[in-house]
PDB file of N, CA and C in Angstrom:
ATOM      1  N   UNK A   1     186.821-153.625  12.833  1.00  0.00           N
ATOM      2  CA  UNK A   1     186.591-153.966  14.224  1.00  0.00           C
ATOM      3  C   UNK A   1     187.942-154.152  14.931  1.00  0.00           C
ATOM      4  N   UNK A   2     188.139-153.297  16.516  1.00  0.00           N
ATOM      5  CA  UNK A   2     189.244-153.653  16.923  1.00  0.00           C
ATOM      6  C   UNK A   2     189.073-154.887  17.817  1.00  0.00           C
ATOM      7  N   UNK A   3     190.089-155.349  18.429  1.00  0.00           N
ATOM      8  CA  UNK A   3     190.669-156.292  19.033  1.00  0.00           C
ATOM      9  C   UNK A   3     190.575-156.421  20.207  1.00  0.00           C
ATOM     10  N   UNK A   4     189.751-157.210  21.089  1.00  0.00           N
ATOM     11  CA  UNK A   4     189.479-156.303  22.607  1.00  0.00           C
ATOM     12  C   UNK A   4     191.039-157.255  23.381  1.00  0.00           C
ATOM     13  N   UNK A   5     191.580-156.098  24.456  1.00  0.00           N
ATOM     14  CA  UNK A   5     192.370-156.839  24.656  1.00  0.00           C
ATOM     15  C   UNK A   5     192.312-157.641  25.954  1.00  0.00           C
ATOM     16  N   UNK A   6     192.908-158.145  26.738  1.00  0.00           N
ATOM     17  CA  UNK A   6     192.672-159.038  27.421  1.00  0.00           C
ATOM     18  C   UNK A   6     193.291-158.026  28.927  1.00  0.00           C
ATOM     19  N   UNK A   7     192.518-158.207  30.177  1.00  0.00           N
ATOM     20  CA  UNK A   7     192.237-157.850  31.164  1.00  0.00           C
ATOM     21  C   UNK A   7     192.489-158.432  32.347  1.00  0.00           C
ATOM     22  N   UNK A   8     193.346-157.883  33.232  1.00  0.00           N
ATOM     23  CA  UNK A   8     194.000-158.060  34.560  1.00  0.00           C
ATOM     24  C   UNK A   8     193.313-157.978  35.636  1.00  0.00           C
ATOM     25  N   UNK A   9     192.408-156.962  35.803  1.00  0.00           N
ATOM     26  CA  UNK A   9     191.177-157.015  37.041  1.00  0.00           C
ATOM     27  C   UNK A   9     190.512-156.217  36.075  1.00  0.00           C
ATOM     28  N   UNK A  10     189.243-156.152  36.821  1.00  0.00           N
ATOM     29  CA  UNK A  10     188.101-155.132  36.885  1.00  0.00           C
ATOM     30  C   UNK A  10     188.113-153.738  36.872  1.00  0.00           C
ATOM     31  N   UNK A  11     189.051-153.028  37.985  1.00  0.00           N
ATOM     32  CA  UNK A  11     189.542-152.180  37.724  1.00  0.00           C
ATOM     33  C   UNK A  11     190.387-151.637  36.336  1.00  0.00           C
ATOM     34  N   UNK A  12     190.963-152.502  36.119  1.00  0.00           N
ATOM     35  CA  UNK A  12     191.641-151.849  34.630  1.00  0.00           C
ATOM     36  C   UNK A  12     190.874-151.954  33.251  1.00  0.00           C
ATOM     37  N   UNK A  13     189.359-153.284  33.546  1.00  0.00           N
ATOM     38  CA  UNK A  13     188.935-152.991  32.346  1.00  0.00           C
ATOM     39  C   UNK A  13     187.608-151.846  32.429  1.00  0.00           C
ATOM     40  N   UNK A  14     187.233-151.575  33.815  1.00  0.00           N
ATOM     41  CA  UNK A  14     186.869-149.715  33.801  1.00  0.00           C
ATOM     42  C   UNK A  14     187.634-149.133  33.479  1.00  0.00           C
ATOM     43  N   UNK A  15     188.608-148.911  33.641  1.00  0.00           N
ATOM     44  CA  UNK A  15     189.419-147.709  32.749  1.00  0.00           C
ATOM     45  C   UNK A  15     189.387-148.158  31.575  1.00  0.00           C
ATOM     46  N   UNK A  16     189.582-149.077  31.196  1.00  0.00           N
ATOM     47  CA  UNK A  16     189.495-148.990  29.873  1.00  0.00           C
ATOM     48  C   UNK A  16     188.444-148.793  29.165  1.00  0.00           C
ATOM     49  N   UNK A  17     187.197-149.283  29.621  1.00  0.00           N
ATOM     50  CA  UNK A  17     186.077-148.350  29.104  1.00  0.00           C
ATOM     51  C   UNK A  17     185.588-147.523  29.084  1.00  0.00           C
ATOM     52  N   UNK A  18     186.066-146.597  30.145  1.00  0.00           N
ATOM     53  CA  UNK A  18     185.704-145.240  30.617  1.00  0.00           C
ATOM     54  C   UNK A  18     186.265-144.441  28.983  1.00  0.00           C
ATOM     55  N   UNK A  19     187.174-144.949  28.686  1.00  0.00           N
ATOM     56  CA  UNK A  19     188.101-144.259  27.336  1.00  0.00           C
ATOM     57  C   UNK A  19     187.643-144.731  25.833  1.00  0.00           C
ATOM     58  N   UNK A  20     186.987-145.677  26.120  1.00  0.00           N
ATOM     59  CA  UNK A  20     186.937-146.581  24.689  1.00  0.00           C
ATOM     60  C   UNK A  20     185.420-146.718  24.297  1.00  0.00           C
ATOM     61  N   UNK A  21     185.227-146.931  23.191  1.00  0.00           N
ATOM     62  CA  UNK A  21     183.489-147.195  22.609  1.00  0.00           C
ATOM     63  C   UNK A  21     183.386-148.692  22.356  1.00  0.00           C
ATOM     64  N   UNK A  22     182.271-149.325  23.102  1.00  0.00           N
ATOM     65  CA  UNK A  22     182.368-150.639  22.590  1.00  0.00           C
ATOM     66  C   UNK A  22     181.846-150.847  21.059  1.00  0.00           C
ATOM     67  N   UNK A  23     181.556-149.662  20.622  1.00  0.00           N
ATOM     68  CA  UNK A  23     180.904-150.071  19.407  1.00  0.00           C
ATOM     69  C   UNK A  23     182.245-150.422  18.458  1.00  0.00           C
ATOM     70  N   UNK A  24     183.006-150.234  19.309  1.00  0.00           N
ATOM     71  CA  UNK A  24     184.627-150.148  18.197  1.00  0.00           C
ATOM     72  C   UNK A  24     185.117-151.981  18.480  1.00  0.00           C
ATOM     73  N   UNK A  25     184.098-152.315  19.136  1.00  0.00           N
ATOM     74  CA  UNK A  25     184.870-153.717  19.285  1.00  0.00           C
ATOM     75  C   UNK A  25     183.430-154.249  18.994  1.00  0.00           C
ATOM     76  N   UNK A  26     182.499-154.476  18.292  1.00  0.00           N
ATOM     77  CA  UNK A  26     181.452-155.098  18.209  1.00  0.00           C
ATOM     78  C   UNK A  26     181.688-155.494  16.308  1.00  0.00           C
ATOM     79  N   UNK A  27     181.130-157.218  15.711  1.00  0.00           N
ATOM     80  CA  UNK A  27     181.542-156.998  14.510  1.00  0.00           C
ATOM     81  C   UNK A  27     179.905-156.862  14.247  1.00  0.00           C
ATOM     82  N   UNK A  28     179.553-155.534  13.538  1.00  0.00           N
ATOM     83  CA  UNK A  28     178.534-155.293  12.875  1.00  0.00           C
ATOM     84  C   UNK A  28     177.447-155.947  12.335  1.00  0.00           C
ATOM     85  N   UNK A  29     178.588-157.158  11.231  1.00  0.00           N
ATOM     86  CA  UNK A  29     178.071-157.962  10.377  1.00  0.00           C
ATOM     87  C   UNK A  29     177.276-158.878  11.233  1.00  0.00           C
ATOM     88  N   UNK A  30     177.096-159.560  12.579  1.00  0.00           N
ATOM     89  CA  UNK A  30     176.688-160.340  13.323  1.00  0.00           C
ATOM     90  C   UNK A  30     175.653-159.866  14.073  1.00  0.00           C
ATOM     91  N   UNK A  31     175.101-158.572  13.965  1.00  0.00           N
ATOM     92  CA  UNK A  31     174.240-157.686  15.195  1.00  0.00           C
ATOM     93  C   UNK A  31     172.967-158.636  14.612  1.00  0.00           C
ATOM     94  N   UNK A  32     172.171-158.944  15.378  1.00  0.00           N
ATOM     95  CA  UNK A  32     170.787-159.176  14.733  1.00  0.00           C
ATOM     96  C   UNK A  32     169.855-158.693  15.914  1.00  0.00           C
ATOM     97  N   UNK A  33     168.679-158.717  16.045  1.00  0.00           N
ATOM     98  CA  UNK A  33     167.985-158.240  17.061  1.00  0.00           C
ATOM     99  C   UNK A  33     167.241-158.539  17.936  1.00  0.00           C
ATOM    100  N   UNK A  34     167.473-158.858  19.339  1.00  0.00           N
ATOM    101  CA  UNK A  34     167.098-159.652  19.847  1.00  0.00           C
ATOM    102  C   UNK A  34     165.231-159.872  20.203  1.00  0.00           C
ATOM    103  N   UNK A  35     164.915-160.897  19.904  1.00  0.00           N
ATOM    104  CA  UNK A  35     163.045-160.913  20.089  1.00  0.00           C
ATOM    105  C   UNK A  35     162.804-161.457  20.939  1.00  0.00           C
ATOM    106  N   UNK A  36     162.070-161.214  22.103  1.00  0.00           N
ATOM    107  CA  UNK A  36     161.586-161.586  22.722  1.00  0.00           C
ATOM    108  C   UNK A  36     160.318-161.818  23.055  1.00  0.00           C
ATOM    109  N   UNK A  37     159.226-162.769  22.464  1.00  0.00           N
ATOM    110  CA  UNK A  37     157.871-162.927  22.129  1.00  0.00           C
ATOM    111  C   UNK A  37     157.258-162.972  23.720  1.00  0.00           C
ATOM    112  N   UNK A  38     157.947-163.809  24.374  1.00  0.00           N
ATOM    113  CA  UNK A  38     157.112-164.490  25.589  1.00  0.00           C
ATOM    114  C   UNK A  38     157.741-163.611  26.798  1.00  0.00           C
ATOM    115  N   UNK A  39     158.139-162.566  26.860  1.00  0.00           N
ATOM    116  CA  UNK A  39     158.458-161.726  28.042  1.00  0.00           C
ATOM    117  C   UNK A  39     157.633-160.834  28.679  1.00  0.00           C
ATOM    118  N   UNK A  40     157.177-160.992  30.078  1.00  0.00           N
ATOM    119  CA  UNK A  40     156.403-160.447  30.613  1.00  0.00           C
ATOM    120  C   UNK A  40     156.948-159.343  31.305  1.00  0.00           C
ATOM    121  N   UNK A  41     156.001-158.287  31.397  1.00  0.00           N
ATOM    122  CA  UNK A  41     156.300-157.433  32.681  1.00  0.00           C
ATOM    123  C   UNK A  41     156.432-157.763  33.812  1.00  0.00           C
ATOM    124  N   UNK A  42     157.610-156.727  34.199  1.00  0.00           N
ATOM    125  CA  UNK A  42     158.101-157.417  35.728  1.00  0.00           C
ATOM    126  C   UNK A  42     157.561-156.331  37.032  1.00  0.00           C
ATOM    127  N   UNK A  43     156.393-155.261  36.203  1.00  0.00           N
ATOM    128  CA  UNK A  43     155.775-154.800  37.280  1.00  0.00           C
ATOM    129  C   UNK A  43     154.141-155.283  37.706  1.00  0.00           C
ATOM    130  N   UNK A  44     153.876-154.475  38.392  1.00  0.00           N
ATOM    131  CA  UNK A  44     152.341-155.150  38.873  1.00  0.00           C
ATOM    132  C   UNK A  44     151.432-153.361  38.642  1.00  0.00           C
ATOM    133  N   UNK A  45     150.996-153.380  38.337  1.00  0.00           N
ATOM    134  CA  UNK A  45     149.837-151.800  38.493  1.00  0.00           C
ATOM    135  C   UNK A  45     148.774-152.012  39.892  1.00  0.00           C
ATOM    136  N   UNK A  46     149.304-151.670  40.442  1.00  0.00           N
ATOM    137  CA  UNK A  46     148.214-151.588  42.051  1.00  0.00           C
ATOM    138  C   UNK A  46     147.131-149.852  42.370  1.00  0.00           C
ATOM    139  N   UNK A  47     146.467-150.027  43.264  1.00  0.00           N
ATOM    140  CA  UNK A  47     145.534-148.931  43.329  1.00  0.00           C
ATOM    141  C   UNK A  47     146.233-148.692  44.622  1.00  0.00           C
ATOM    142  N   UNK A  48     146.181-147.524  44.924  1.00  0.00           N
ATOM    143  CA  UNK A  48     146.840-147.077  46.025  1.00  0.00           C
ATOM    144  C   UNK A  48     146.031-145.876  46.734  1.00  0.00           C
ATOM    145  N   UNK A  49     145.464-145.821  48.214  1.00  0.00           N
ATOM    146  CA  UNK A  49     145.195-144.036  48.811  1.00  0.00           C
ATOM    147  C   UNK A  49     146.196-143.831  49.121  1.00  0.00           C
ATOM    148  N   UNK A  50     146.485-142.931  49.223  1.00  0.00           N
ATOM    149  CA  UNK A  50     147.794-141.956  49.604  1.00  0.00           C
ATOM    150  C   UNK A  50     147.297-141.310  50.071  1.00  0.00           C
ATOM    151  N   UNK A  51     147.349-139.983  51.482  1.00  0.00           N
ATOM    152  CA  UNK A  51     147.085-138.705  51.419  1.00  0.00           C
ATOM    153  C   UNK A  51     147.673-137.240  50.474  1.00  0.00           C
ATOM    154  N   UNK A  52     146.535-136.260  50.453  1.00  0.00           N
ATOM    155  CA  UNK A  52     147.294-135.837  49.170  1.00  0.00           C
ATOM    156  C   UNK A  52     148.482-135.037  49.714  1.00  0.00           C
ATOM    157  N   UNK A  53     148.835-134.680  51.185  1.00  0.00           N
ATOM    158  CA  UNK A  53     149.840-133.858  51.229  1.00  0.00           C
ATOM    159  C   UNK A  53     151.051-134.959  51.282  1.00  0.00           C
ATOM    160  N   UNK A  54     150.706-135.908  51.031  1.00  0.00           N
ATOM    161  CA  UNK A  54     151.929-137.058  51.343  1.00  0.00           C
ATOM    162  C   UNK A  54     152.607-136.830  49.473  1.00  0.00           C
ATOM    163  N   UNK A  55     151.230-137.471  48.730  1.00  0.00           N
ATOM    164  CA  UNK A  55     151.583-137.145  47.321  1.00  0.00           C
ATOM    165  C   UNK A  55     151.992-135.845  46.734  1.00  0.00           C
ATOM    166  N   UNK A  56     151.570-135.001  47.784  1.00  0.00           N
ATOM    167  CA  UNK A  56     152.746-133.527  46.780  1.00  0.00           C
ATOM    168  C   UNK A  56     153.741-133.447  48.098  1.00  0.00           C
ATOM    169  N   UNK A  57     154.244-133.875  49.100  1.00  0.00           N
ATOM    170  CA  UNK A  57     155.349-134.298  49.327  1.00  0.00           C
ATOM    171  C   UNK A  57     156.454-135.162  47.910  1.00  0.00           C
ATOM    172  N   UNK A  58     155.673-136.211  48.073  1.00  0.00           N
ATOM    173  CA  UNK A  58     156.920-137.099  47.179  1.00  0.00           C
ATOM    174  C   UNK A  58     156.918-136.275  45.718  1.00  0.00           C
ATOM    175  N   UNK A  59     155.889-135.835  45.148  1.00  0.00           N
ATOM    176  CA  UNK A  59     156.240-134.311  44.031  1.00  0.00           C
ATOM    177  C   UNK A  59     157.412-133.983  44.015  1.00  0.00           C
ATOM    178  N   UNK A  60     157.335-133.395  45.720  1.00  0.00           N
ATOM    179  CA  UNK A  60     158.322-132.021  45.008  1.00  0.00           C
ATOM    180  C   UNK A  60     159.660-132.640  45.559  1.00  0.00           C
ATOM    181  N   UNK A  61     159.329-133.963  46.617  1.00  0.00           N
ATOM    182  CA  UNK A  61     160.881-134.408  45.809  1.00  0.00           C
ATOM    183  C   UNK A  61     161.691-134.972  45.093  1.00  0.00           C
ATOM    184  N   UNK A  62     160.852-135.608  44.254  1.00  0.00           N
ATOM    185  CA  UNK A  62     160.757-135.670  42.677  1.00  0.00           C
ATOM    186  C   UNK A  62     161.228-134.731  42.264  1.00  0.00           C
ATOM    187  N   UNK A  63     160.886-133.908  42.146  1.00  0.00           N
ATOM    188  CA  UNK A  63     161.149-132.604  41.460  1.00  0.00           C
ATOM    189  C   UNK A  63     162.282-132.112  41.625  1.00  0.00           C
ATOM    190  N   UNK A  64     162.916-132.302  43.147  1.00  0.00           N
ATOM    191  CA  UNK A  64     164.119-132.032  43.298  1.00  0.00           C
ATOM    192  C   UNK A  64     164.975-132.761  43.131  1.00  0.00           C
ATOM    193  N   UNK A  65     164.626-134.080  42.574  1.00  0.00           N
ATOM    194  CA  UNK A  65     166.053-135.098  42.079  1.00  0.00           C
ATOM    195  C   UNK A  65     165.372-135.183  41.126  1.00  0.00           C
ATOM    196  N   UNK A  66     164.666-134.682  40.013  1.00  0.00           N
ATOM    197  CA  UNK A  66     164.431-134.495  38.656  1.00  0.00           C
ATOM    198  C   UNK A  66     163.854-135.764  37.744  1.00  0.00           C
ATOM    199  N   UNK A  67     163.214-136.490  38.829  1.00  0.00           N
ATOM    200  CA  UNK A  67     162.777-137.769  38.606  1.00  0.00           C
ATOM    201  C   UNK A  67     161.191-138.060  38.506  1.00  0.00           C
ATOM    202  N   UNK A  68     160.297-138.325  37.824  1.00  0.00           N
ATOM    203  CA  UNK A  68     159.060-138.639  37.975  1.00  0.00           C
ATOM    204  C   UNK A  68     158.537-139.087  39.349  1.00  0.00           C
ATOM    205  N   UNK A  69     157.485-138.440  39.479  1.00  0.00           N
ATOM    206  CA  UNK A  69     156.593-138.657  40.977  1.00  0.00           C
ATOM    207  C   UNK A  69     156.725-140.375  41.426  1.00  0.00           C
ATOM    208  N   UNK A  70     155.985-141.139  40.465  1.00  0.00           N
ATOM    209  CA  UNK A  70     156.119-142.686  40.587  1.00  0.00           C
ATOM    210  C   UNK A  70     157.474-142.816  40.591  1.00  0.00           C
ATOM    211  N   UNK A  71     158.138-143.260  39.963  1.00  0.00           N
ATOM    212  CA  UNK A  71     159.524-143.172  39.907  1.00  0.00           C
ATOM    213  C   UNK A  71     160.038-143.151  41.769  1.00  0.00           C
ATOM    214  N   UNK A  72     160.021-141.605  42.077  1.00  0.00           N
ATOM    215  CA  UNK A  72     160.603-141.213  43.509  1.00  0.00           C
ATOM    216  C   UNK A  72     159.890-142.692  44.465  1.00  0.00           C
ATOM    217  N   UNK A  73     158.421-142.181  44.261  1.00  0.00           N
ATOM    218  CA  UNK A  73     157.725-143.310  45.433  1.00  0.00           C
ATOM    219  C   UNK A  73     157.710-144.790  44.859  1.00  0.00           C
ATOM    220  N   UNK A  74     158.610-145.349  43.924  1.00  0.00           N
ATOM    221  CA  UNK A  74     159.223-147.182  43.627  1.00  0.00           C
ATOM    222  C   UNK A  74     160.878-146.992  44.703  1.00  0.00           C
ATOM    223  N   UNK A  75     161.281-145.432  44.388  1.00  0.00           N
ATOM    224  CA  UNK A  75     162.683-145.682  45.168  1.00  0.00           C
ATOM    225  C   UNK A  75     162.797-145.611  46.796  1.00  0.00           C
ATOM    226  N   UNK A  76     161.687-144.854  47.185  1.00  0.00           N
ATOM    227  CA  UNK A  76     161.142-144.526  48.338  1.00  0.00           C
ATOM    228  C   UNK A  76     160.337-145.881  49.124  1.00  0.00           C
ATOM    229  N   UNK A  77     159.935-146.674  48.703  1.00  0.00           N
ATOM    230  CA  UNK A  77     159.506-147.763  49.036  1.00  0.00           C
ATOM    231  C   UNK A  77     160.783-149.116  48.982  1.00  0.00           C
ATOM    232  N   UNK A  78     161.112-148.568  48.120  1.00  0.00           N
ATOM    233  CA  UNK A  78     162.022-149.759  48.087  1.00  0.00           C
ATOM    234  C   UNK A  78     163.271-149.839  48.832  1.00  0.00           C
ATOM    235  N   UNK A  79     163.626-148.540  49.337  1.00  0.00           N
ATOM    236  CA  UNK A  79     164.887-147.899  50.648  1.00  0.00           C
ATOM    237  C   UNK A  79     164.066-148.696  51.341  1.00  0.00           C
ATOM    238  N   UNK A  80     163.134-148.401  51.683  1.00  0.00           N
ATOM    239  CA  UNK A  80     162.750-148.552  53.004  1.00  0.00           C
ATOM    240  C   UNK A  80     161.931-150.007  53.282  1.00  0.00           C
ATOM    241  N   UNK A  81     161.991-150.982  52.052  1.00  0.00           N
ATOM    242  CA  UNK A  81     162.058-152.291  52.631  1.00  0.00           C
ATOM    243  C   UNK A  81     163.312-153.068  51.987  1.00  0.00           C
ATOM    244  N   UNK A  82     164.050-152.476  51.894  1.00  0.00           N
ATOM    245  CA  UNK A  82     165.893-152.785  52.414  1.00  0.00           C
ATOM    246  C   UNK A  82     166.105-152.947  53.510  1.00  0.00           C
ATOM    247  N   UNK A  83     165.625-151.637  54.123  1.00  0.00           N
ATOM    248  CA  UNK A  83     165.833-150.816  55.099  1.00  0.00           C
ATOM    249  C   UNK A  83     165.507-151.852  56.524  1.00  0.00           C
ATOM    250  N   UNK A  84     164.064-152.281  56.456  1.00  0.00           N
ATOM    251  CA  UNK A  84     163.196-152.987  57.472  1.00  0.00           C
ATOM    252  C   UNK A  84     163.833-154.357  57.232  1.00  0.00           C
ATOM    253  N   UNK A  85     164.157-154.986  56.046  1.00  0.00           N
ATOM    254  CA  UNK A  85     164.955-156.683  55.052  1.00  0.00           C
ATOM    255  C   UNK A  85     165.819-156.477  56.704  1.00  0.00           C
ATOM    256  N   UNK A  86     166.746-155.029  56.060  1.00  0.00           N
ATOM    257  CA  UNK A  86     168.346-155.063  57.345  1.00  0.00           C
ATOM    258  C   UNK A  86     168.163-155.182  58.283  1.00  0.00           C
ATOM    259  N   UNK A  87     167.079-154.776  59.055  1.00  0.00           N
ATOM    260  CA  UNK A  87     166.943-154.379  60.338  1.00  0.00           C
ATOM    261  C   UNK A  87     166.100-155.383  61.312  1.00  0.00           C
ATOM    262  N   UNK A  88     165.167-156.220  60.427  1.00  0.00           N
ATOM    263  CA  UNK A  88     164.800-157.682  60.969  1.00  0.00           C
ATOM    264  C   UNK A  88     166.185-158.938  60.782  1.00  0.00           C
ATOM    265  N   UNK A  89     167.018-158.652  60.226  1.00  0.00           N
ATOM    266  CA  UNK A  89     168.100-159.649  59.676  1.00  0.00           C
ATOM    267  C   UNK A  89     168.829-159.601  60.526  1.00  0.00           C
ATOM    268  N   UNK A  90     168.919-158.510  61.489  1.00  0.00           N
ATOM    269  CA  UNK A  90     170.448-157.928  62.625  1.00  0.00           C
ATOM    270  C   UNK A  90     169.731-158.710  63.706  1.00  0.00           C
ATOM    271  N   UNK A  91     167.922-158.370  63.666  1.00  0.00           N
ATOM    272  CA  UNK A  91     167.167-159.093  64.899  1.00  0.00           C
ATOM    273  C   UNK A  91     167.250-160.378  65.187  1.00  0.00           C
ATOM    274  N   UNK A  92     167.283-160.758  64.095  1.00  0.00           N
ATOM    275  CA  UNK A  92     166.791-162.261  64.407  1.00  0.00           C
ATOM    276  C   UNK A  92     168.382-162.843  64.176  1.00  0.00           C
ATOM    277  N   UNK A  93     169.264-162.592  63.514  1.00  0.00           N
ATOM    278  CA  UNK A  93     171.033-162.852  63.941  1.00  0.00           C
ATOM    279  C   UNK A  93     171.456-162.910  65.542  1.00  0.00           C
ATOM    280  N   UNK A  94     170.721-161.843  66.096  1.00  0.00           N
ATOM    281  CA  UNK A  94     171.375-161.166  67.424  1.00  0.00           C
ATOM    282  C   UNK A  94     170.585-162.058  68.512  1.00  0.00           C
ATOM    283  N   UNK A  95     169.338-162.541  67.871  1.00  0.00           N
ATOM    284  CA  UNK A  95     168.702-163.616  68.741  1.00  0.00           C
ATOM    285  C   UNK A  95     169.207-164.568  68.600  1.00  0.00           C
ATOM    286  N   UNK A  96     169.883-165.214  67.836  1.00  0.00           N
ATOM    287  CA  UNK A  96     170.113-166.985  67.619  1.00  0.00           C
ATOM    288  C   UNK A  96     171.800-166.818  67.981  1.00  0.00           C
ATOM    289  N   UNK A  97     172.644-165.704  68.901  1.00  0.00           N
ATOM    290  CA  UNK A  97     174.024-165.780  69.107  1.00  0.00           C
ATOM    291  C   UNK A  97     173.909-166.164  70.620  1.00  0.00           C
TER     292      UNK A  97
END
């Protein structure tokens, strides 16, 4: 096992990992595996209508960032209540100045 060395910013210890394997600094003999009995899922399964040209919309652009349909529409939903988070946050700032 090597020696990890000690680090000046953030920046330099990305480079340094960009180059290096942490497995080269891990001591083996100590790995055990972590269990976690009582951990729940952190999603919910909901029923959803959609229209279907909406759902082969988000398909095919899925398809074009090579990502599962669900997948696209968790990232697609979730831009866009960032999106609305930002845009009530500027409102109600711009009211109380």
């Amino acid at each position: 096992m090597k020696k990890l060395p000690k680090f000046k910013s953030e920046d330099e210890e990305r480079k340094f990992w960009a180059k290096h394997s942490p497995l080269d600094y891990i001591d083996r003999k100590n790995i055990h595996p972590a269990v976690f009995p009582n951990l729940k899922p952190s999603s919910r399964t909901i029923s959803l209508r959609l229209p279907e040209a909406l759902v082969e919309s988000i398909k095919v652009l899925a398809n074009r960032k090579d990502v599962p349909y669900q997948s696209m529409l968790k990232m697609l939903l979730a831009e866009k209540v960032r999106e609305e988070f930002s845009i009530s946050k500027k409102h109600t700032s711009a009211g109380t100045s």
